[in-house]
PDB file of N, CA and C in Angstrom:
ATOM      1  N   UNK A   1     -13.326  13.671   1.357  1.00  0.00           N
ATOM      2  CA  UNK A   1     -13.383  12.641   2.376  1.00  0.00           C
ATOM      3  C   UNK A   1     -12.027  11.951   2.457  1.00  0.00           C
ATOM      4  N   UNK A   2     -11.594  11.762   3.421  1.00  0.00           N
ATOM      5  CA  UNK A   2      -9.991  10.770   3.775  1.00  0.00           C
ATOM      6  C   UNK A   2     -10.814   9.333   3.431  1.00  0.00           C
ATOM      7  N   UNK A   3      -9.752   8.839   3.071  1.00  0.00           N
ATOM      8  CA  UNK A   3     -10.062   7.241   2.783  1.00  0.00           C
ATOM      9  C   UNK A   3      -9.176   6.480   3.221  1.00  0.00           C
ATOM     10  N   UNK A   4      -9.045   5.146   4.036  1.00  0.00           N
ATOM     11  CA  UNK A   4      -8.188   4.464   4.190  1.00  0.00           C
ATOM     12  C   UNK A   4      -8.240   3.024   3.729  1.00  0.00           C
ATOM     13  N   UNK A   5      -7.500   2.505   2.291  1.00  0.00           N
ATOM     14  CA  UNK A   5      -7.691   1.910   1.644  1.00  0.00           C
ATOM     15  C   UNK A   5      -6.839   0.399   2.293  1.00  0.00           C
ATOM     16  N   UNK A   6      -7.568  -0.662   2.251  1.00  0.00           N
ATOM     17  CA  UNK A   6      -6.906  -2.521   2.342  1.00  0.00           C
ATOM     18  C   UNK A   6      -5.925  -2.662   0.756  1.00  0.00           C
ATOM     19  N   UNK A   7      -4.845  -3.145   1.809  1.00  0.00           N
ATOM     20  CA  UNK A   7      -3.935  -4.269   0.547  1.00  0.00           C
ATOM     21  C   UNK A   7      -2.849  -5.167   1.922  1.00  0.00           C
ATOM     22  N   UNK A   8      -2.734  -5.739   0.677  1.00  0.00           N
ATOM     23  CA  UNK A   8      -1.800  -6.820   1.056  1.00  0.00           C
ATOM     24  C   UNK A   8      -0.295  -6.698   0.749  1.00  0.00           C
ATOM     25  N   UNK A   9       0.377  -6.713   2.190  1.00  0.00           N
ATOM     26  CA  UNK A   9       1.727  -6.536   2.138  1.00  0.00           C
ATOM     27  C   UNK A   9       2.237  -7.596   1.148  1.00  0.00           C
ATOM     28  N   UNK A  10       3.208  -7.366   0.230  1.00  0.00           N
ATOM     29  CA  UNK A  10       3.615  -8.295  -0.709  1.00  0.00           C
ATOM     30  C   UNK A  10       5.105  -8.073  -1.055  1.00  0.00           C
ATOM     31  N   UNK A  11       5.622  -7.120  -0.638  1.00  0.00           N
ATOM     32  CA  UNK A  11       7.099  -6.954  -0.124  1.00  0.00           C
ATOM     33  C   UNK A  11       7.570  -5.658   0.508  1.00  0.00           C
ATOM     34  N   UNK A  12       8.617  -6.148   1.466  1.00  0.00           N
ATOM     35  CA  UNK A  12       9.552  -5.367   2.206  1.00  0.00           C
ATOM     36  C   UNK A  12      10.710  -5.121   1.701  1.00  0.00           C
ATOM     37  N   UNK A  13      10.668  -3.331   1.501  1.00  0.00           N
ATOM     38  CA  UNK A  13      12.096  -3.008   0.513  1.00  0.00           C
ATOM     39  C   UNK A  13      13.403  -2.496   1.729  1.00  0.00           C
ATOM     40  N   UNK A  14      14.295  -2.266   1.783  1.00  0.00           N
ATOM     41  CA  UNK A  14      15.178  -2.061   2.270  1.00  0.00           C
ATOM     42  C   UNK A  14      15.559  -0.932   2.021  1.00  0.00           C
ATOM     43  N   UNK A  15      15.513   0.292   2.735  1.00  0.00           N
ATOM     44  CA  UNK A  15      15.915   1.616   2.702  1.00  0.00           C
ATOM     45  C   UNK A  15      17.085   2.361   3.110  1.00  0.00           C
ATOM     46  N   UNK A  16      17.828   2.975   2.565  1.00  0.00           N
ATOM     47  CA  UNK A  16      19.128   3.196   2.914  1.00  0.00           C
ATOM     48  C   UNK A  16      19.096   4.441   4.085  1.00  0.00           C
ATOM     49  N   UNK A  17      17.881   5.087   3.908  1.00  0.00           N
ATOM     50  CA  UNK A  17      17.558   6.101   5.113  1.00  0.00           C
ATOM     51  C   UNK A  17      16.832   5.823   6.165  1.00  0.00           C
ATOM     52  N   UNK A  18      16.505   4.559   6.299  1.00  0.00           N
ATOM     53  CA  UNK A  18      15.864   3.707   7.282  1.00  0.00           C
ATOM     54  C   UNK A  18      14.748   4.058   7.721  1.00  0.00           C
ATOM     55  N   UNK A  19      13.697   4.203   6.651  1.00  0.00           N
ATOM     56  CA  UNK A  19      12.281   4.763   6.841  1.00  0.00           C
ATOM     57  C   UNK A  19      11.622   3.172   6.477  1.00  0.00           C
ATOM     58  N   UNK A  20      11.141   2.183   7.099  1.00  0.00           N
ATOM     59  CA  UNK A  20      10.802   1.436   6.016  1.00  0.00           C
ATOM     60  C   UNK A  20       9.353   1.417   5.094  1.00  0.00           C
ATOM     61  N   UNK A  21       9.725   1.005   4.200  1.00  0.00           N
ATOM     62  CA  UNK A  21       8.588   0.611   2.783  1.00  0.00           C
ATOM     63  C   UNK A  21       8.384  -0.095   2.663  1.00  0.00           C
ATOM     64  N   UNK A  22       7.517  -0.568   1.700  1.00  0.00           N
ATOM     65  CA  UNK A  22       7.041  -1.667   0.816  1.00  0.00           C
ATOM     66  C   UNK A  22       6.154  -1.706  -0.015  1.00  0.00           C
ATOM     67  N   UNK A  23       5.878  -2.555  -0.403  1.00  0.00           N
ATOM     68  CA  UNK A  23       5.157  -2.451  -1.900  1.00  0.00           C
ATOM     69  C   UNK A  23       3.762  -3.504  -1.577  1.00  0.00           C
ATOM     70  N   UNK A  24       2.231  -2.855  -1.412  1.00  0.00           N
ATOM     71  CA  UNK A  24       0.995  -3.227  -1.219  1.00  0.00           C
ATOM     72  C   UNK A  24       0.559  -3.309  -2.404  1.00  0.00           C
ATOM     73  N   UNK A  25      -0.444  -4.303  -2.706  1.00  0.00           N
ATOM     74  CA  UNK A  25      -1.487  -5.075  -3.879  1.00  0.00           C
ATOM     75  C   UNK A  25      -2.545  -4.508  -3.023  1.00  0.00           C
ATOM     76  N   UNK A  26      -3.369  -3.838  -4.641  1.00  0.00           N
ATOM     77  CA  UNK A  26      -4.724  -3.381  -4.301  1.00  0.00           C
ATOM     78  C   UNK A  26      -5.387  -3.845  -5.270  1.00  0.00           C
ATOM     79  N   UNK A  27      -5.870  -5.399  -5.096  1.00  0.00           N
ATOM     80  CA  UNK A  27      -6.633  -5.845  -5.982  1.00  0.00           C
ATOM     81  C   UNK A  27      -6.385  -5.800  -7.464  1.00  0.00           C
ATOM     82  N   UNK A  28      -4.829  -6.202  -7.315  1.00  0.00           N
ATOM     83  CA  UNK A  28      -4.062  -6.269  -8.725  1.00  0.00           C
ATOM     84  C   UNK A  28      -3.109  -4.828  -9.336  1.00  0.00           C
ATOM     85  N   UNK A  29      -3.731  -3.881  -7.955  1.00  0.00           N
ATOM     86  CA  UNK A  29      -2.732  -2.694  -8.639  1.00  0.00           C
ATOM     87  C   UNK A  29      -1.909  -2.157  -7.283  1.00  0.00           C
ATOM     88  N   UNK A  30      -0.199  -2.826  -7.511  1.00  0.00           N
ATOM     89  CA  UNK A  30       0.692  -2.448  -6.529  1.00  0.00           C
ATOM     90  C   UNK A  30       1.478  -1.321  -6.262  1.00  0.00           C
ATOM     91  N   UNK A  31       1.713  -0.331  -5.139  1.00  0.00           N
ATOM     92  CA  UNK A  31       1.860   0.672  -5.166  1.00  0.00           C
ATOM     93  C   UNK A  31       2.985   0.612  -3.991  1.00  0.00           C
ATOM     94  N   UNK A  32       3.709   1.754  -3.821  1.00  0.00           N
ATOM     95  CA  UNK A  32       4.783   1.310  -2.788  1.00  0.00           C
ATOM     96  C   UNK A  32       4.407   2.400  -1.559  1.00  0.00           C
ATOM     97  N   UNK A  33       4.715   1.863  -0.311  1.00  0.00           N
ATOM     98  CA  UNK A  33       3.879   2.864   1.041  1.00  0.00           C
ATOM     99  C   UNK A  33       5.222   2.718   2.037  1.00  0.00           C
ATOM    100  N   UNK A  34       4.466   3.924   2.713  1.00  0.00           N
ATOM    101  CA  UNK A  34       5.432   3.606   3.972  1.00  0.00           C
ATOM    102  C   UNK A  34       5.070   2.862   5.204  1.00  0.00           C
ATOM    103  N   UNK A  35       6.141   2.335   5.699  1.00  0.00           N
ATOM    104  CA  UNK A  35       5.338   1.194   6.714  1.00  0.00           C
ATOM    105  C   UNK A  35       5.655   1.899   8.035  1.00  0.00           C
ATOM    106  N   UNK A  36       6.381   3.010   8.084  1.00  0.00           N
ATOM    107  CA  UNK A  36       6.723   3.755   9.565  1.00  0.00           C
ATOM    108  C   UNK A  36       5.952   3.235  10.910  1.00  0.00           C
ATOM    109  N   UNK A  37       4.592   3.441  10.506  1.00  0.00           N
ATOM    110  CA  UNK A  37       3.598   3.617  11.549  1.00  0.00           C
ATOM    111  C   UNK A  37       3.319   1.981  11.768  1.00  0.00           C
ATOM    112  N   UNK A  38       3.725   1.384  11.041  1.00  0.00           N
ATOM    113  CA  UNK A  38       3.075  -0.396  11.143  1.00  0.00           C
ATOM    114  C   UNK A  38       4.062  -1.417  11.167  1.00  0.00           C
ATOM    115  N   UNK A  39       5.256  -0.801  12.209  1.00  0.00           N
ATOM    116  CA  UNK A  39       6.431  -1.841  12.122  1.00  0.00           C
ATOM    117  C   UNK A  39       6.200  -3.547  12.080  1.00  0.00           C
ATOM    118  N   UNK A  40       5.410  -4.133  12.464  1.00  0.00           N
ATOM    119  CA  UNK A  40       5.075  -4.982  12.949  1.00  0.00           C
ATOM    120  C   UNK A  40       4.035  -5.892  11.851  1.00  0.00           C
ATOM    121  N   UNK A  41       3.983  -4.812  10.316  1.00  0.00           N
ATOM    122  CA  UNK A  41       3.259  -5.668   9.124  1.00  0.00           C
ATOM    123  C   UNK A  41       4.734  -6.401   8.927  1.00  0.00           C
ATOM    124  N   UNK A  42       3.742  -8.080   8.296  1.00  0.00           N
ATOM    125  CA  UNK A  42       4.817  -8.964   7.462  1.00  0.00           C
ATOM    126  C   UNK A  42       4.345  -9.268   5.975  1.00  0.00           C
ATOM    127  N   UNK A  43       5.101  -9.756   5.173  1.00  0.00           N
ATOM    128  CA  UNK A  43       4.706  -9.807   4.122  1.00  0.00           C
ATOM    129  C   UNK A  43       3.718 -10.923   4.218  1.00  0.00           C
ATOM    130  N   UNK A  44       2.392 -10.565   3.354  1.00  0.00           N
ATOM    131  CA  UNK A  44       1.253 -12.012   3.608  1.00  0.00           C
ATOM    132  C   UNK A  44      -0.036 -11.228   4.344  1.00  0.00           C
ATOM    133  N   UNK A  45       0.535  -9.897   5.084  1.00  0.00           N
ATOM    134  CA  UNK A  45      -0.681  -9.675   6.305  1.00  0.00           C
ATOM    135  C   UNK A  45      -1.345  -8.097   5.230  1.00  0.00           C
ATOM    136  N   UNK A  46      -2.393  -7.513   5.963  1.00  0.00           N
ATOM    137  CA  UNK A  46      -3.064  -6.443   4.767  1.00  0.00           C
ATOM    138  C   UNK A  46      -3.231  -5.723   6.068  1.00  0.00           C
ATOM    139  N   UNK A  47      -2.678  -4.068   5.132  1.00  0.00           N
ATOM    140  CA  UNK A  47      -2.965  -3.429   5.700  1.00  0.00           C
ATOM    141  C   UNK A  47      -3.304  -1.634   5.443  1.00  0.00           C
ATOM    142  N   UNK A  48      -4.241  -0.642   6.615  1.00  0.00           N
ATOM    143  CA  UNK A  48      -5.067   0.029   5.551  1.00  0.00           C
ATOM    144  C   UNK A  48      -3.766   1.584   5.425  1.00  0.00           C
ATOM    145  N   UNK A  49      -4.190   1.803   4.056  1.00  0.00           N
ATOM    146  CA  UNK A  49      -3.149   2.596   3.676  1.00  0.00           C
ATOM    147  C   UNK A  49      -3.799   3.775   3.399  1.00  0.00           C
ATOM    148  N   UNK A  50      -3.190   5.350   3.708  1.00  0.00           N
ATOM    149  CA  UNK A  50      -3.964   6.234   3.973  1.00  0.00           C
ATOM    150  C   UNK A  50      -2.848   7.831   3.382  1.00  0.00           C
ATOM    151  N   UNK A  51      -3.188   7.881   2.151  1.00  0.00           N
ATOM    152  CA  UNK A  51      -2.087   9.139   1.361  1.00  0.00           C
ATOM    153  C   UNK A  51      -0.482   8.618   1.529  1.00  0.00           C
ATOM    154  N   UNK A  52      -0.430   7.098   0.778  1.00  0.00           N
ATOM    155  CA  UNK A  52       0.668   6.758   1.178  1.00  0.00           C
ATOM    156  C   UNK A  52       1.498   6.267   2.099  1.00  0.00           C
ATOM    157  N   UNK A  53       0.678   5.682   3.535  1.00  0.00           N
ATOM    158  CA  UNK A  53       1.268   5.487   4.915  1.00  0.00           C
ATOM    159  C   UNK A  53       0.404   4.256   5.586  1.00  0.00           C
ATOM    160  N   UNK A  54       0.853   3.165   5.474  1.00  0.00           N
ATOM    161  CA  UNK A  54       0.378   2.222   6.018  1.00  0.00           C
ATOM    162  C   UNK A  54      -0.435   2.753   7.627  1.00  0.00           C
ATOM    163  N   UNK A  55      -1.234   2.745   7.676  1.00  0.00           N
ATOM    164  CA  UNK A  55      -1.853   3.283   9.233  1.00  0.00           C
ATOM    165  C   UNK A  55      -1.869   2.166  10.317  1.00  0.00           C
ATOM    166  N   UNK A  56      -2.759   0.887   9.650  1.00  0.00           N
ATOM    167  CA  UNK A  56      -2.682  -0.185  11.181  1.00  0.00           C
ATOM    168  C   UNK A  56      -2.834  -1.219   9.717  1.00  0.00           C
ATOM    169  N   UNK A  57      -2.624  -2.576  10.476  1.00  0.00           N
ATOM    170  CA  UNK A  57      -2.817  -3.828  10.301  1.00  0.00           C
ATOM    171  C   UNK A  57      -4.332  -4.403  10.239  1.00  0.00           C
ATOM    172  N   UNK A  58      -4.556  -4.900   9.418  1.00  0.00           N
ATOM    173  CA  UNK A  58      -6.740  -5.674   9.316  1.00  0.00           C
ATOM    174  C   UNK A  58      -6.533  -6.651   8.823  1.00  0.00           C
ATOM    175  N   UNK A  59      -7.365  -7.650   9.560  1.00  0.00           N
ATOM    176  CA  UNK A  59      -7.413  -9.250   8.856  1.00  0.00           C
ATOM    177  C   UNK A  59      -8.071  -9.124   7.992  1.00  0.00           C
ATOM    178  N   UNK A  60      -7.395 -10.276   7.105  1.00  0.00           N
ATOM    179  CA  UNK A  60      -7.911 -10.545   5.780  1.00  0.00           C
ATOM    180  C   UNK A  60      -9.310 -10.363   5.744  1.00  0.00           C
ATOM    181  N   UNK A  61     -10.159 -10.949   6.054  1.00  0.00           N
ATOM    182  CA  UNK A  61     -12.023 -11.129   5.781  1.00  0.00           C
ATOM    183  C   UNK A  61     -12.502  -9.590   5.999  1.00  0.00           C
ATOM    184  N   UNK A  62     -11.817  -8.832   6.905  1.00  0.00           N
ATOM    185  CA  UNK A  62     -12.256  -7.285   6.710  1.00  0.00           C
ATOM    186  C   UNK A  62     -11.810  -6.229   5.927  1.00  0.00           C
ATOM    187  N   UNK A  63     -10.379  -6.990   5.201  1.00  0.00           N
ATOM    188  CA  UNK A  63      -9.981  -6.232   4.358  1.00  0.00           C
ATOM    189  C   UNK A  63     -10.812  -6.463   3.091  1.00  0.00           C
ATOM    190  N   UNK A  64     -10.960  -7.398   2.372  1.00  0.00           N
ATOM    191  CA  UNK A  64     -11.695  -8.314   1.605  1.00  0.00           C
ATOM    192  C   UNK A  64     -12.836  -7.491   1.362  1.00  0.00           C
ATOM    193  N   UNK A  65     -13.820  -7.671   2.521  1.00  0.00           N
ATOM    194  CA  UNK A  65     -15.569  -6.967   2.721  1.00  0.00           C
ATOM    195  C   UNK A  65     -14.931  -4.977   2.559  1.00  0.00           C
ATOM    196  N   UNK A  66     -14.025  -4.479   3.184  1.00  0.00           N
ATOM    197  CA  UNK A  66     -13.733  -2.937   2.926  1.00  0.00           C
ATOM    198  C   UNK A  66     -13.790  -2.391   1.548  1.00  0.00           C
ATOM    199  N   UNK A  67     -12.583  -3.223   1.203  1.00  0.00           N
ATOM    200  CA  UNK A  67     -12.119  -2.770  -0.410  1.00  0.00           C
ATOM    201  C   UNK A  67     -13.341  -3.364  -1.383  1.00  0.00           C
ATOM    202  N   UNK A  68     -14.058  -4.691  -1.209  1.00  0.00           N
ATOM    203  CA  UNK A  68     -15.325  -4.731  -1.891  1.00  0.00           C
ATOM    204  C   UNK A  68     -16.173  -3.654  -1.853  1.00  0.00           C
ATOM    205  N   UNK A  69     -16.580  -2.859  -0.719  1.00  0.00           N
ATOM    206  CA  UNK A  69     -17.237  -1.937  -0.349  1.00  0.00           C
ATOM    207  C   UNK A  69     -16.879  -0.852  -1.243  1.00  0.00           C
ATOM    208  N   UNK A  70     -15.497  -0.398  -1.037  1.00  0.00           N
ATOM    209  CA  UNK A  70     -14.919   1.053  -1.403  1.00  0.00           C
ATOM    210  C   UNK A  70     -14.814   1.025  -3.246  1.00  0.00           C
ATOM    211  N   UNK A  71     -15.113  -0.718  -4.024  1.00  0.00           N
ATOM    212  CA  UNK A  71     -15.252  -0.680  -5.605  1.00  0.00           C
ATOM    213  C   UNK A  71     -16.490  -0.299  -5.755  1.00  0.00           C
ATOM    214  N   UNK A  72     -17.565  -1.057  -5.026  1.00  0.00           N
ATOM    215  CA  UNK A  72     -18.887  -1.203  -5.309  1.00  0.00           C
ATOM    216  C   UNK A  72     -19.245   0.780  -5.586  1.00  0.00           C
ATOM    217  N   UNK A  73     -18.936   1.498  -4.687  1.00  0.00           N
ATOM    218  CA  UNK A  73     -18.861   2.735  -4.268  1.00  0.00           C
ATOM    219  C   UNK A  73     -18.204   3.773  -5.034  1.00  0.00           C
ATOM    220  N   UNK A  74     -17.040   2.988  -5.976  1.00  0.00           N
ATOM    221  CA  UNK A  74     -16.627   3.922  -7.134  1.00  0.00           C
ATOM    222  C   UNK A  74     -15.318   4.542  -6.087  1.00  0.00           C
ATOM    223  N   UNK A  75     -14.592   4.114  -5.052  1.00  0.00           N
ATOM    224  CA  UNK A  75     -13.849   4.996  -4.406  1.00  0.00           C
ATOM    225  C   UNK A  75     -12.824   4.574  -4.685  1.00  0.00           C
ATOM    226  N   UNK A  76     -12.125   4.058  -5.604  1.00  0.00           N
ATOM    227  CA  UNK A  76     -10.952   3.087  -5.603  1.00  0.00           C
ATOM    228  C   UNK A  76     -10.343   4.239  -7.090  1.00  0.00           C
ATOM    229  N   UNK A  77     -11.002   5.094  -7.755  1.00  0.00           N
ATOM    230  CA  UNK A  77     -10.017   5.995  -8.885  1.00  0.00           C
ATOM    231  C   UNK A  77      -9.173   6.650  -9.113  1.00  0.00           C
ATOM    232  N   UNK A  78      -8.225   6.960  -7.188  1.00  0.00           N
ATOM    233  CA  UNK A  78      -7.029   7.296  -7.147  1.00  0.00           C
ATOM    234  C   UNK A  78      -6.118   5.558  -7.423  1.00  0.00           C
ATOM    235  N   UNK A  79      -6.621   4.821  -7.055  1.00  0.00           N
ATOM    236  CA  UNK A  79      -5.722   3.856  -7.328  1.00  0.00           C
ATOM    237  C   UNK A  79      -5.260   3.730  -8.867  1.00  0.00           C
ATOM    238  N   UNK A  80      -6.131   4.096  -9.679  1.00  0.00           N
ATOM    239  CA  UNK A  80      -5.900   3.760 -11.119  1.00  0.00           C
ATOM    240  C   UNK A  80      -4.639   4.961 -11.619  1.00  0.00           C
ATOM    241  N   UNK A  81      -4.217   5.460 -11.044  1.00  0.00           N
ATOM    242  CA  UNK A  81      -3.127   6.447 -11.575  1.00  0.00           C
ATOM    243  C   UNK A  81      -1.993   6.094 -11.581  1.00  0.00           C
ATOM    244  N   UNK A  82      -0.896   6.416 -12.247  1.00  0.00           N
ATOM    245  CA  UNK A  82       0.530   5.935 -12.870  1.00  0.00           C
ATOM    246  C   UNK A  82       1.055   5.593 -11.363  1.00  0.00           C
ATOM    247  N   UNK A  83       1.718   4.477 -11.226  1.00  0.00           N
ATOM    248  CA  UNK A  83       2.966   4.233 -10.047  1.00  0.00           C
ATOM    249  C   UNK A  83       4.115   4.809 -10.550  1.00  0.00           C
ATOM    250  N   UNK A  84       4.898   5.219  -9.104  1.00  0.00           N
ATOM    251  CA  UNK A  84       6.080   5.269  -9.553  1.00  0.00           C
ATOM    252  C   UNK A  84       6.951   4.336 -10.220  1.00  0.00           C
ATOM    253  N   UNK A  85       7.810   4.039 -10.444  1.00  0.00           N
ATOM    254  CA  UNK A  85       8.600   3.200 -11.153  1.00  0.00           C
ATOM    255  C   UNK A  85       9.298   2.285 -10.179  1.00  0.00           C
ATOM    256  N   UNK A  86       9.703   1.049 -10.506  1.00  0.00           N
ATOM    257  CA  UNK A  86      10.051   0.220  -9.323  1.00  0.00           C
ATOM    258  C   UNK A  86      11.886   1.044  -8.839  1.00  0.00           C
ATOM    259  N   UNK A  87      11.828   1.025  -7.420  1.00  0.00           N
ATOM    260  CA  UNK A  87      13.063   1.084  -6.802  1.00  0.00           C
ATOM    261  C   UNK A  87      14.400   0.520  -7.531  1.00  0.00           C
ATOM    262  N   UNK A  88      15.132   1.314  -7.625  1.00  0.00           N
ATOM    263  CA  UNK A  88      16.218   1.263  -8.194  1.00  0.00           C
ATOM    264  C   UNK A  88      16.224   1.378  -9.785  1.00  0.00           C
ATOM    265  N   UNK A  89      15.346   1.873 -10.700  1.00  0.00           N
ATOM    266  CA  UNK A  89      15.254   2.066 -11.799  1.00  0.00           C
ATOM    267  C   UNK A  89      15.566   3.179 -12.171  1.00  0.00           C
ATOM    268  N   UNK A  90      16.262   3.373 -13.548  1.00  0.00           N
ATOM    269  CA  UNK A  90      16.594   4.643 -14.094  1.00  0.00           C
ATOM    270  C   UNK A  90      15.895   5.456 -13.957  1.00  0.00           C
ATOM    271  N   UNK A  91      14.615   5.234 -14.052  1.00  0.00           N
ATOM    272  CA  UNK A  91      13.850   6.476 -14.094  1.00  0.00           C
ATOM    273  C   UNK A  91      13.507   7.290 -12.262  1.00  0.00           C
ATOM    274  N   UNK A  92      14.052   6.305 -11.697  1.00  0.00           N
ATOM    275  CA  UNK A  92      13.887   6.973 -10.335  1.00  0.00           C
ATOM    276  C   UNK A  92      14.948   7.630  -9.433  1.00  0.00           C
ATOM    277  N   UNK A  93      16.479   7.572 -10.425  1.00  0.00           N
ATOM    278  CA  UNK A  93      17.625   7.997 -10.299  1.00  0.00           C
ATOM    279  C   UNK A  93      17.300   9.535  -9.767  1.00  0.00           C
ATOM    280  N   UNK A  94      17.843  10.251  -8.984  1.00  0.00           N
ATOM    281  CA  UNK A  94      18.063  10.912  -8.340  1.00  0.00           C
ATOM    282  C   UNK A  94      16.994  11.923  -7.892  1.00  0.00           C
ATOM    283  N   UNK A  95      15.536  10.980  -6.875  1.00  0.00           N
ATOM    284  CA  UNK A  95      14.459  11.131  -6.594  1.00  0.00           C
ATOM    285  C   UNK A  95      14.666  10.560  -5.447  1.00  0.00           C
TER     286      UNK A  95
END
């Protein structure tokens, strides 16, 4: 099944290839996405993220009731897997 998971934009990174990113909170576990498709997220607003790709923008109270939904449901166990390492860290040197 595709899933398209709620978080909350919580920063905008700056890309030297001008794709932009950022880094979404999923209920305490932050992961970094692409915002291509959702020029128009700001940091503060949530939005649903889908194999890595911000898809559209959802107000808070439906993001909230989704992602409650998608724990209650057990669908949230790709989230629990290793992040990459934050931007600009050794370990992400020539990746």
């Amino acid at each position: 099944m595709c899933l398209g998971v709620p978080g909350r934009l919580v920063e905008v990174i700056d890309n030297p290839l001008g794709v932009a990113t950022g880094r979404v909170e999923f209920g305490g576990i932050v992961k970094e996405v692409c915002l291509a498709f959702t020029p128009e997220a700001q940091v503060g607003e949530y939005v649903v993220v889908h194999v890595g790709f911000a898809i559209s923008t959802i107000d808070e109270v439906e993001a909230r009731r989704v992602f409650e939904e998608l724990r209650a449901t057990g669908e949230l166990r790709e989230l629990e897997a290793p992040d990459l390492p934050p931007p600009g860290s050794p370990a992400r040197a020539g990746n």
